[in-house]
PDB file of N, CA and C in Angstrom:
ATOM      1  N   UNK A   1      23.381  21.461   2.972  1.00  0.00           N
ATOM      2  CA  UNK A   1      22.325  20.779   2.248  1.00  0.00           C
ATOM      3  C   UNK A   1      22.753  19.335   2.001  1.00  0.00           C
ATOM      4  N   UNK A   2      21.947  18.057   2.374  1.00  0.00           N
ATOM      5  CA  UNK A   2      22.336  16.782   2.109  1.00  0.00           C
ATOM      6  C   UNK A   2      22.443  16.696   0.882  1.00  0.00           C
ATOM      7  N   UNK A   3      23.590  15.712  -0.254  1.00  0.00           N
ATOM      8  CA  UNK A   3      23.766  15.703  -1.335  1.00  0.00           C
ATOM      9  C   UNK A   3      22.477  14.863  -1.791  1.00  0.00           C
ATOM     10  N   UNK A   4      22.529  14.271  -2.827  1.00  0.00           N
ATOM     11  CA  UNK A   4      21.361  13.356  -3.241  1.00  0.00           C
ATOM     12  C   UNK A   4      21.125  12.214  -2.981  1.00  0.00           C
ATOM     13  N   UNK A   5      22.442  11.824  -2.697  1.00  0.00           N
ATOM     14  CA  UNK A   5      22.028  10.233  -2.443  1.00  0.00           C
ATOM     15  C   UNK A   5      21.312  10.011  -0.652  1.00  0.00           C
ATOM     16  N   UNK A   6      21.641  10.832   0.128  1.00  0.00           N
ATOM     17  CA  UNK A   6      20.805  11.453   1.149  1.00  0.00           C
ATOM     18  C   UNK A   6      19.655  11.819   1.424  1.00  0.00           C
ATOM     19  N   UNK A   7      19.131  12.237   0.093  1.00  0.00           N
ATOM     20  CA  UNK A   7      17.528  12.989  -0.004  1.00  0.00           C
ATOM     21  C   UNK A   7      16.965  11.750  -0.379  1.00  0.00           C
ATOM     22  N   UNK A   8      17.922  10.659  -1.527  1.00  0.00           N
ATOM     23  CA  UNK A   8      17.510   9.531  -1.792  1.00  0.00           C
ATOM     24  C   UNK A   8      17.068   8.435  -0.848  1.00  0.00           C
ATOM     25  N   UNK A   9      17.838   8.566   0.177  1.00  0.00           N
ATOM     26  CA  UNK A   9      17.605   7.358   1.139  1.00  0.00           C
ATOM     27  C   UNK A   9      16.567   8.074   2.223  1.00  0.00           C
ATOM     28  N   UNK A  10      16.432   9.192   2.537  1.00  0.00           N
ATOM     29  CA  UNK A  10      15.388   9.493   2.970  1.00  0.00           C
ATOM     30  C   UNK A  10      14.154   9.439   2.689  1.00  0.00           C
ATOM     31  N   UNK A  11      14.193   9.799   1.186  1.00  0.00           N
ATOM     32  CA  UNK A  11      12.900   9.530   0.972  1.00  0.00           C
ATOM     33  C   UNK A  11      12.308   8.321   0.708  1.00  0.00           C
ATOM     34  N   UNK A  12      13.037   7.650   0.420  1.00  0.00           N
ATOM     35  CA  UNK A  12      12.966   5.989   0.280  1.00  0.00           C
ATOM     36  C   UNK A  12      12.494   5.168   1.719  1.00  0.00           C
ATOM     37  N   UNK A  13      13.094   5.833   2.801  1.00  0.00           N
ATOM     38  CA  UNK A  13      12.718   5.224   3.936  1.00  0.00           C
ATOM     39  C   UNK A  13      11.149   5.763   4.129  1.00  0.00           C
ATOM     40  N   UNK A  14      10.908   6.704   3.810  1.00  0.00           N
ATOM     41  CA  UNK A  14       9.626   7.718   4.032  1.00  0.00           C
ATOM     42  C   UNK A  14       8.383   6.776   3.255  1.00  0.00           C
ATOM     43  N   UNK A  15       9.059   6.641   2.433  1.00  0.00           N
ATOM     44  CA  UNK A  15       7.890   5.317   1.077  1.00  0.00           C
ATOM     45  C   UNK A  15       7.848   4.557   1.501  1.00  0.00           C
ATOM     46  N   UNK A  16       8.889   3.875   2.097  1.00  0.00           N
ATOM     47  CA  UNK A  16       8.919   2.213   2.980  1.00  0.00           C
ATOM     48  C   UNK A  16       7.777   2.155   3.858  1.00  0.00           C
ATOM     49  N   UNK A  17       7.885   3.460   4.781  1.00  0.00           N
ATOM     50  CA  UNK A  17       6.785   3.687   5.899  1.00  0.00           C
ATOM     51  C   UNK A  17       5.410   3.772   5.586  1.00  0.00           C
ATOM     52  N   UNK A  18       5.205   4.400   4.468  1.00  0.00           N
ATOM     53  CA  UNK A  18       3.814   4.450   3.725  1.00  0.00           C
ATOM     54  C   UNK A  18       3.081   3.208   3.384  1.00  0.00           C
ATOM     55  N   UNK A  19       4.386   2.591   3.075  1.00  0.00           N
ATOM     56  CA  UNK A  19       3.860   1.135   1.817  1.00  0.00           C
ATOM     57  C   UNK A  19       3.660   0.256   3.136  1.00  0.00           C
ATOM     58  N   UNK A  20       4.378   0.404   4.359  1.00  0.00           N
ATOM     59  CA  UNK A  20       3.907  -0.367   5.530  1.00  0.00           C
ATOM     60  C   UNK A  20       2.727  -0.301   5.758  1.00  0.00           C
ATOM     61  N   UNK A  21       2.134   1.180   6.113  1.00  0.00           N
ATOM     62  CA  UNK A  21       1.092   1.526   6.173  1.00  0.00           C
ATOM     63  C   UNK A  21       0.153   1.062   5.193  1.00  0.00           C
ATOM     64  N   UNK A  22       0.486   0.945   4.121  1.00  0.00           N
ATOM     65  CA  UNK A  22      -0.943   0.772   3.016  1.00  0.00           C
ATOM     66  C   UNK A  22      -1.095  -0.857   2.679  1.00  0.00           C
ATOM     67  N   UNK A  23       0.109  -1.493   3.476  1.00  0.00           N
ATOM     68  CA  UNK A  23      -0.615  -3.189   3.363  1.00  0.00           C
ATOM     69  C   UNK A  23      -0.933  -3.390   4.748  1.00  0.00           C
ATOM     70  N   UNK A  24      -1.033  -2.524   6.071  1.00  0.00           N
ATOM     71  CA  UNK A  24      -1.594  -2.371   7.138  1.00  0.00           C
ATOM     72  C   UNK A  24      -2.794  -2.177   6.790  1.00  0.00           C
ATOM     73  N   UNK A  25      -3.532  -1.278   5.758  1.00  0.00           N
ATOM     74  CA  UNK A  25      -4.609  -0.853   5.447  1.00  0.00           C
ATOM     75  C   UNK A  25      -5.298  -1.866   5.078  1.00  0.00           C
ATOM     76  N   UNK A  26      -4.586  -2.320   3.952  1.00  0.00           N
ATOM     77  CA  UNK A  26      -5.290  -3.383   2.750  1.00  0.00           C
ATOM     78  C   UNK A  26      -5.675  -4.237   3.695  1.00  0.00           C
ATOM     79  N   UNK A  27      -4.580  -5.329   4.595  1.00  0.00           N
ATOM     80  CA  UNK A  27      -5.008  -6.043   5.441  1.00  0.00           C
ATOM     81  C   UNK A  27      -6.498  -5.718   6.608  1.00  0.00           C
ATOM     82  N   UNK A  28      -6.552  -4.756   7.019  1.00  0.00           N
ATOM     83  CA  UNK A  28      -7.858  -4.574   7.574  1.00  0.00           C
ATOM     84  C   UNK A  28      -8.890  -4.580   6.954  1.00  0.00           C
ATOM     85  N   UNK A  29      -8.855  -3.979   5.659  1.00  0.00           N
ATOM     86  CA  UNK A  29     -10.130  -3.751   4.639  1.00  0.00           C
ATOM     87  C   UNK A  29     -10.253  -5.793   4.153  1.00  0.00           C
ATOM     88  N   UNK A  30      -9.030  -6.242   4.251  1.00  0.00           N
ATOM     89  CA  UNK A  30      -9.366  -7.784   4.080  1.00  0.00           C
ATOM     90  C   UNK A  30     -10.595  -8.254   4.977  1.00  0.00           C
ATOM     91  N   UNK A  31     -10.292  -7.793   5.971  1.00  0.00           N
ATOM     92  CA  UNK A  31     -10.919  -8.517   7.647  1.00  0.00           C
ATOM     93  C   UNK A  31     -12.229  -7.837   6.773  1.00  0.00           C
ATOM     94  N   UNK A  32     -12.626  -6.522   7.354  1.00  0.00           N
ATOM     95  CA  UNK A  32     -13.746  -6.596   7.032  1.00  0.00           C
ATOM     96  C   UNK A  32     -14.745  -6.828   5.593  1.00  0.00           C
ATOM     97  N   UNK A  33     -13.785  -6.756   5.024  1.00  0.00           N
ATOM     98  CA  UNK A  33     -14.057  -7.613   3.573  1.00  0.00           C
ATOM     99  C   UNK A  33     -15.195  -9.230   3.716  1.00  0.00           C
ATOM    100  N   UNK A  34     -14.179  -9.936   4.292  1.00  0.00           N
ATOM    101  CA  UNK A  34     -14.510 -11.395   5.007  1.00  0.00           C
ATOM    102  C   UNK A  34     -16.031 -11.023   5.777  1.00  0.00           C
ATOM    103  N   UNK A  35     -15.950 -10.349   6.508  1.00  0.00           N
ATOM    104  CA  UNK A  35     -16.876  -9.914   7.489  1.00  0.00           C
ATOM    105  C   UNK A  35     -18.239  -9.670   6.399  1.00  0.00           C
ATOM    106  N   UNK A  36     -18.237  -8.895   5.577  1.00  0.00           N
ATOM    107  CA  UNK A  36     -19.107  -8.475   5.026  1.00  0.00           C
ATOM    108  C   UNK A  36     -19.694  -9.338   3.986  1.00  0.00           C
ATOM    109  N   UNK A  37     -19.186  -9.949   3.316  1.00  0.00           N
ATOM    110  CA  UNK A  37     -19.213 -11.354   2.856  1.00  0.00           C
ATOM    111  C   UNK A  37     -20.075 -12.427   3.793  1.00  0.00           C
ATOM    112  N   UNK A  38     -19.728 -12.638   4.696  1.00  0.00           N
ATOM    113  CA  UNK A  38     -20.050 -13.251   5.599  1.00  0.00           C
ATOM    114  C   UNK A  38     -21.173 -12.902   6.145  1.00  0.00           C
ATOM    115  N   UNK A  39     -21.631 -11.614   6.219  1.00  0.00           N
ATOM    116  CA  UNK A  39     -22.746 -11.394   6.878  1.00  0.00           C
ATOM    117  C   UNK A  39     -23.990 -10.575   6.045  1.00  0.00           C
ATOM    118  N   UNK A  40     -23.824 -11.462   4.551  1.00  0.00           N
ATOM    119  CA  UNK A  40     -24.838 -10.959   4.079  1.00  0.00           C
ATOM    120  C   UNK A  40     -24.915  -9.856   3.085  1.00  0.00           C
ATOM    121  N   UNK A  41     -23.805  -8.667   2.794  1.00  0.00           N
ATOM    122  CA  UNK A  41     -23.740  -7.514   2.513  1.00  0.00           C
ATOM    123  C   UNK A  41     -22.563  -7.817   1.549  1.00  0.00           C
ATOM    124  N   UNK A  42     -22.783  -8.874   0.331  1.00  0.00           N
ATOM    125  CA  UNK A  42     -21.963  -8.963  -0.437  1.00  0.00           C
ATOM    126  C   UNK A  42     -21.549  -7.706  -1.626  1.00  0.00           C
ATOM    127  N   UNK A  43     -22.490  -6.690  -2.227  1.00  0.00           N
ATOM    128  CA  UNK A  43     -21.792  -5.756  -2.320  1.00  0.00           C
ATOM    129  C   UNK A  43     -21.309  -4.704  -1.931  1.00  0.00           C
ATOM    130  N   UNK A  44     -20.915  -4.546  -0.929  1.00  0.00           N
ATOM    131  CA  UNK A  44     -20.453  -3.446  -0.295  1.00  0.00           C
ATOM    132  C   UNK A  44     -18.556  -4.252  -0.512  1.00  0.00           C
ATOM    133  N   UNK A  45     -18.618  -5.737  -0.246  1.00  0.00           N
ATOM    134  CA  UNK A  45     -17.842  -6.644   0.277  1.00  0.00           C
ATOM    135  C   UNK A  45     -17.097  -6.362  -1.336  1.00  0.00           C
ATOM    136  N   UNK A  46     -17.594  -6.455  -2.775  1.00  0.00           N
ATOM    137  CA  UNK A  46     -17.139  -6.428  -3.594  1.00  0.00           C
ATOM    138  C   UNK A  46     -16.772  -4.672  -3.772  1.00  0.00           C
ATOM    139  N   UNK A  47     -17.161  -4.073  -3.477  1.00  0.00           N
ATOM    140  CA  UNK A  47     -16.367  -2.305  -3.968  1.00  0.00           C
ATOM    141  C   UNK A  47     -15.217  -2.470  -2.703  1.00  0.00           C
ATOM    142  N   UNK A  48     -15.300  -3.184  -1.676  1.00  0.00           N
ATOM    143  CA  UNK A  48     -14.330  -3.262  -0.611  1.00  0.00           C
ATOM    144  C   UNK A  48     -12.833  -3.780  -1.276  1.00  0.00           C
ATOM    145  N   UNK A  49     -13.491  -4.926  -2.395  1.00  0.00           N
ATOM    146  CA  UNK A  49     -12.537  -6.085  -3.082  1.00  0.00           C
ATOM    147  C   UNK A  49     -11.995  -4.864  -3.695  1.00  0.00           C
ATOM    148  N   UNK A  50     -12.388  -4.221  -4.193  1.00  0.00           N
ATOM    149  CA  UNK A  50     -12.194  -3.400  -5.610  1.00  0.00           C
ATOM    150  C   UNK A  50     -10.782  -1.967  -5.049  1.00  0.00           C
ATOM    151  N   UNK A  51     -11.305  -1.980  -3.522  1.00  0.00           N
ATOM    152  CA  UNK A  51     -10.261  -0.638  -3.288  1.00  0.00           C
ATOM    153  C   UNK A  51      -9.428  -1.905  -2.568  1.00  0.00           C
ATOM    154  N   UNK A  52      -8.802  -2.854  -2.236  1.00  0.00           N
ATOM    155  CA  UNK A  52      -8.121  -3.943  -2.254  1.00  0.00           C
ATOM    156  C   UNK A  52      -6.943  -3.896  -3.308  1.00  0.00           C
ATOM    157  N   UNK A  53      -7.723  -4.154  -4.703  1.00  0.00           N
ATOM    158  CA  UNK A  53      -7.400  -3.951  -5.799  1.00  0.00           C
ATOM    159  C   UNK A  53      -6.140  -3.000  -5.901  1.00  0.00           C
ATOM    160  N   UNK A  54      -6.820  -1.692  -5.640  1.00  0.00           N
ATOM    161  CA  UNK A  54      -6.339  -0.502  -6.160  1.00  0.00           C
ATOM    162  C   UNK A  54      -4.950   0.123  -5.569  1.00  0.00           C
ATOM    163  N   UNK A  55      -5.080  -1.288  -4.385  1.00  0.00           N
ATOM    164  CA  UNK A  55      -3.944  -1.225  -2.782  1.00  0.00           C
ATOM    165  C   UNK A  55      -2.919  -1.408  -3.557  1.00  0.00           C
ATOM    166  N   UNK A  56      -3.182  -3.263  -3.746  1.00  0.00           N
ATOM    167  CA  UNK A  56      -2.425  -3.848  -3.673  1.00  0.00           C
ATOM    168  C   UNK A  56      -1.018  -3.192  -5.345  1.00  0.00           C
ATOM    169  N   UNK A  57      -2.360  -2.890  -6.280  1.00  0.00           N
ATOM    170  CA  UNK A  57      -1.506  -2.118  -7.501  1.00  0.00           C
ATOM    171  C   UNK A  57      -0.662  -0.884  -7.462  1.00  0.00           C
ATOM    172  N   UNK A  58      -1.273  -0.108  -6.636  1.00  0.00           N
ATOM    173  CA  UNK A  58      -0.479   1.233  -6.443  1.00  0.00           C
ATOM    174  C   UNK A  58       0.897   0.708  -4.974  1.00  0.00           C
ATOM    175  N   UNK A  59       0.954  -0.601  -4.719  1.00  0.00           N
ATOM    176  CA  UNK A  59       1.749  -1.047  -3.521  1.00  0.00           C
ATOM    177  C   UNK A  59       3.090  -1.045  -4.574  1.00  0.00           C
ATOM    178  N   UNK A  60       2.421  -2.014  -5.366  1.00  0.00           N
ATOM    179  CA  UNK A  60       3.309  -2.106  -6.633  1.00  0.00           C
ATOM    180  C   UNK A  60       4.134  -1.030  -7.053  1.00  0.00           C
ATOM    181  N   UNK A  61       3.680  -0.368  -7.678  1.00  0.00           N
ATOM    182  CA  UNK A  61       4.198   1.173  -7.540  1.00  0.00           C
ATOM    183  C   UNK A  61       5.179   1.600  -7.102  1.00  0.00           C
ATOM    184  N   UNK A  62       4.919   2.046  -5.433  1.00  0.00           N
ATOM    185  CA  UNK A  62       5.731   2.592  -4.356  1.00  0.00           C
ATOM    186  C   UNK A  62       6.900   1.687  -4.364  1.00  0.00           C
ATOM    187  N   UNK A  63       6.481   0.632  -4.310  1.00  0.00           N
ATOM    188  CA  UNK A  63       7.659  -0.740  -4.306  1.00  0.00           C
ATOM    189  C   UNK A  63       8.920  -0.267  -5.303  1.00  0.00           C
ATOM    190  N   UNK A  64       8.372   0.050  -6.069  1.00  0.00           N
ATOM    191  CA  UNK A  64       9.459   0.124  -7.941  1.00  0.00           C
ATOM    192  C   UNK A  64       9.977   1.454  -7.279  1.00  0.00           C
ATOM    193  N   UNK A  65       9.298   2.241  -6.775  1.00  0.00           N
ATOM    194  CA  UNK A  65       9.958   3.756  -6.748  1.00  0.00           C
ATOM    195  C   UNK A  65      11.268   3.671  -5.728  1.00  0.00           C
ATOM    196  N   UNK A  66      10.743   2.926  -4.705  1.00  0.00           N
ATOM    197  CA  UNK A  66      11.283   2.792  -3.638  1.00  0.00           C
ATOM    198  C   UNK A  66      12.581   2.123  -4.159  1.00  0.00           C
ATOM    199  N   UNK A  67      12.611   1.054  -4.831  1.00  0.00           N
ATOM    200  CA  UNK A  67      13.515  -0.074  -5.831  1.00  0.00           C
ATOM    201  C   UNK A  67      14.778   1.288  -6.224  1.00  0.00           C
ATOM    202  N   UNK A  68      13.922   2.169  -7.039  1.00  0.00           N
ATOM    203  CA  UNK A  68      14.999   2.815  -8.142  1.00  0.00           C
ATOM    204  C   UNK A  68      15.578   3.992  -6.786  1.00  0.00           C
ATOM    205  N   UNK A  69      15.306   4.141  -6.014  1.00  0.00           N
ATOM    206  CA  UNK A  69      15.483   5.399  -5.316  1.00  0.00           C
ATOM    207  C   UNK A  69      16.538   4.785  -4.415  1.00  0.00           C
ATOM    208  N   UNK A  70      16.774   3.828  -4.126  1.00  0.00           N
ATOM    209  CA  UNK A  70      17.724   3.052  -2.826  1.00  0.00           C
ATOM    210  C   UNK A  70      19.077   2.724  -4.067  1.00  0.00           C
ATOM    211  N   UNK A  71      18.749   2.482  -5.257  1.00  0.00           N
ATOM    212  CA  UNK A  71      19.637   1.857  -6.530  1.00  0.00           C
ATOM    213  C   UNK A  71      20.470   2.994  -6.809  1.00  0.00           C
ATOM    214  N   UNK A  72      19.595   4.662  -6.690  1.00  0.00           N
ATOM    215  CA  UNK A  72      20.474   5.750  -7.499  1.00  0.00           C
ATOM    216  C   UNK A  72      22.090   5.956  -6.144  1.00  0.00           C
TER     217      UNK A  72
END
């Protein structure tokens, strides 16, 4: 069985990959953000802003977890 600081860095790399993924996300929902804005369909463009929002805060998050989990 890997000791902890093992399970630690694994899972830490595992969050890294996610949090890649979820400003991969955010960044697309930007584009069409712009897009929608742009073409007229400003609220759809603002609940778009809003799960943006919810990215970029819970990025935050993963970030800190990721922080304390590479530290133990």
């Amino acid at each position: 069985m890997p000791d902890s600081s093992d399970a630690n860095i694994a899972t830490a790399d595992a969050l890294t990959l996610l949090l890649h993924n979820q400003h991969a996300i955010c960044a697309a929902i930007e584009e069409v953000t712009k897009w929608l804005a742009e073409n007229g369909v400003a609220s759809v463009a603002v609940n778009a802003t809003t799960a943006m929002e919810t990215l970029d805060k819970n990025a935050q998050g993963i970030t800190d977890a990721i922080m304390r989990l590479r530290q133990s």
